[in-house]
Protein backbone atom coordinates (compact mmCIF):
# COMPACT_ATOMS: atom_id res chain seq x y z
CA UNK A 1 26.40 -42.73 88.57
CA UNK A 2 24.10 -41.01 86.50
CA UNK A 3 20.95 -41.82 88.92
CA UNK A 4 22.72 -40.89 91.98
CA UNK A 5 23.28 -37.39 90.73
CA UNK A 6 20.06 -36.59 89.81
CA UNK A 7 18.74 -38.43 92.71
CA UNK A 8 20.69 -35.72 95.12
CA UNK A 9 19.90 -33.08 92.55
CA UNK A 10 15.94 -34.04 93.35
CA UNK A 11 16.38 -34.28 97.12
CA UNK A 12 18.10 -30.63 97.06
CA UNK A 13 15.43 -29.37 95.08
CA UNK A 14 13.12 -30.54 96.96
CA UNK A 15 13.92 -29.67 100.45
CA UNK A 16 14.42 -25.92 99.19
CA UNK A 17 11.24 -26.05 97.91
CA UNK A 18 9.85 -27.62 101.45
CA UNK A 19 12.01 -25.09 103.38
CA UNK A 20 10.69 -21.96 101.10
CA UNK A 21 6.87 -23.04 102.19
CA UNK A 22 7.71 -23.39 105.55
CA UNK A 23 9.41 -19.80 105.70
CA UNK A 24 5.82 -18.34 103.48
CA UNK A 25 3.73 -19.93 106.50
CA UNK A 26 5.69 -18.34 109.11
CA UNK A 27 5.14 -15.12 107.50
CA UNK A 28 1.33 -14.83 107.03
CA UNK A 29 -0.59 -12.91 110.05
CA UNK A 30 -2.71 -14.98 111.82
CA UNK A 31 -6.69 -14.21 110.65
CA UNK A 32 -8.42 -11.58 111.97
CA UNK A 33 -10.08 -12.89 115.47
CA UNK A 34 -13.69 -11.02 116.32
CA UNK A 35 -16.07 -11.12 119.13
CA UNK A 36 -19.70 -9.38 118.63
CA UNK A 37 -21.53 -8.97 122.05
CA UNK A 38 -23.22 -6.86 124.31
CA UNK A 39 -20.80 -5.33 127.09
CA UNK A 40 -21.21 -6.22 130.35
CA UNK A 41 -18.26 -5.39 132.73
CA UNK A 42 -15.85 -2.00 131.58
CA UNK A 43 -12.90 -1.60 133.71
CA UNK A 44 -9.91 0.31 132.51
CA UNK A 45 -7.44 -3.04 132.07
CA UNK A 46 -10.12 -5.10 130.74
CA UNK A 47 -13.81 -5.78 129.10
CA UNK A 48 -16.17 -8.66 129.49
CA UNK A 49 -18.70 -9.13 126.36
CA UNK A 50 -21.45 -11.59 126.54
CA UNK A 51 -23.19 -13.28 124.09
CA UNK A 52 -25.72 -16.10 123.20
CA UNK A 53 -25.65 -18.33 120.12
CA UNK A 54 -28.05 -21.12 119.44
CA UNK A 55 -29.33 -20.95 123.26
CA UNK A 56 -25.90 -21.21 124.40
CA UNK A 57 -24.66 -18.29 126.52
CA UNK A 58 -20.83 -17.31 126.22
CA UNK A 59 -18.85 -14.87 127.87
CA UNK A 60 -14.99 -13.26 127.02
CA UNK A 61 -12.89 -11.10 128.81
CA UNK A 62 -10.48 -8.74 126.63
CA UNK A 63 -7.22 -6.91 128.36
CA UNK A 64 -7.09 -3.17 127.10
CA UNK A 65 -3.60 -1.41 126.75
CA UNK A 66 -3.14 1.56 125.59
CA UNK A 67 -3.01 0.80 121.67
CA UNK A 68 -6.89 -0.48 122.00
CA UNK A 69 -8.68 1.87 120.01
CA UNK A 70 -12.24 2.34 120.04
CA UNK A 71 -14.47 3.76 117.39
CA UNK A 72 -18.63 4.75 117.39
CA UNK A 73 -18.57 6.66 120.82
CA UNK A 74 -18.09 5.94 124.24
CA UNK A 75 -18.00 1.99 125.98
CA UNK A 76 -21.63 2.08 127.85
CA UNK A 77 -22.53 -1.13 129.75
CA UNK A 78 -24.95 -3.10 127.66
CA UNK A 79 -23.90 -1.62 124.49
CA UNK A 80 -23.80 -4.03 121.43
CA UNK A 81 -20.13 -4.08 120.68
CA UNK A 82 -16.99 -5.50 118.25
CA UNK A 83 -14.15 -6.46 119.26
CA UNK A 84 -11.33 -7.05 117.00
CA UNK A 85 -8.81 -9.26 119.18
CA UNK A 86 -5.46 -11.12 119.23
CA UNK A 87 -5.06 -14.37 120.84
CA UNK A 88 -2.11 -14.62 123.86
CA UNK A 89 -1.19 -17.61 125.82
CA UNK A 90 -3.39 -16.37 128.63
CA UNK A 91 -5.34 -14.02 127.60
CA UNK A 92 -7.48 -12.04 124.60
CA UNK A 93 -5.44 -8.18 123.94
CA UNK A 94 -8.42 -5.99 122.31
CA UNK A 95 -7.16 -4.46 119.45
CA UNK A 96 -10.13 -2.25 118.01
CA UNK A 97 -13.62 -2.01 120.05
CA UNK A 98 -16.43 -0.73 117.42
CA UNK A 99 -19.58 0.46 119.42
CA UNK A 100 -22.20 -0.53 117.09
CA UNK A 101 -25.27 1.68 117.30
CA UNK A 102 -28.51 0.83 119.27
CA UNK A 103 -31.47 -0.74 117.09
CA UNK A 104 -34.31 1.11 116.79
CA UNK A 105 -37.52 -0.38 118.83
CA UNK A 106 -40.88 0.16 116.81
């Protein structure tokens, strides 16, 4: 009798624990998602940013609402660029453009 109580007692305990990490999971923010580029298409619903890593070329297109913010200055075509993003089903929503500022050529 004895073992059977303790038994259930363990399997409750347990699955509250199991349920508890589950809900903490659910709660965390997904990680921060960034893209660093130069721009190369600016329209006023969306941005294309291009970049190449390790010889491999690789291009992203970002919708822009009206909570995008952008900081450094104004979006210039082939301006080395930021973009803080959140992942949809379809599409990348830019949440924060930085304009990072041109390199100086010796």
């Amino acid at each position: 009798m004895w073992t059977k109580l303790l038994g259930s007692l363990l399997l409750m305990v347990l699955s509250f624990a199991l349920n508890a990490r589950c809900v903490a999971a659910q709660d965390e923010p997904d990680k921060d998602n960034y893209f660093t580029g130069t721009l190369v298409e600016n329209t006023p619903d969306h941005l294309k940013v291009s970049r190449v890593l390790q010889g491999k070329s690789e291009d992203r297109v970002f919708k822009v609402n009206a909570q995008t913010k952008v900081e450094g200055g104004r979006l210039r075509l082939k301006a080395r660029i930021t973009v803080r993003y959140i992942s949809g089903d379809e599409t990348d929503t830019a949440i924060l453009v930085i304009i990072r500022p041109a390199t100086k050529k010796k």
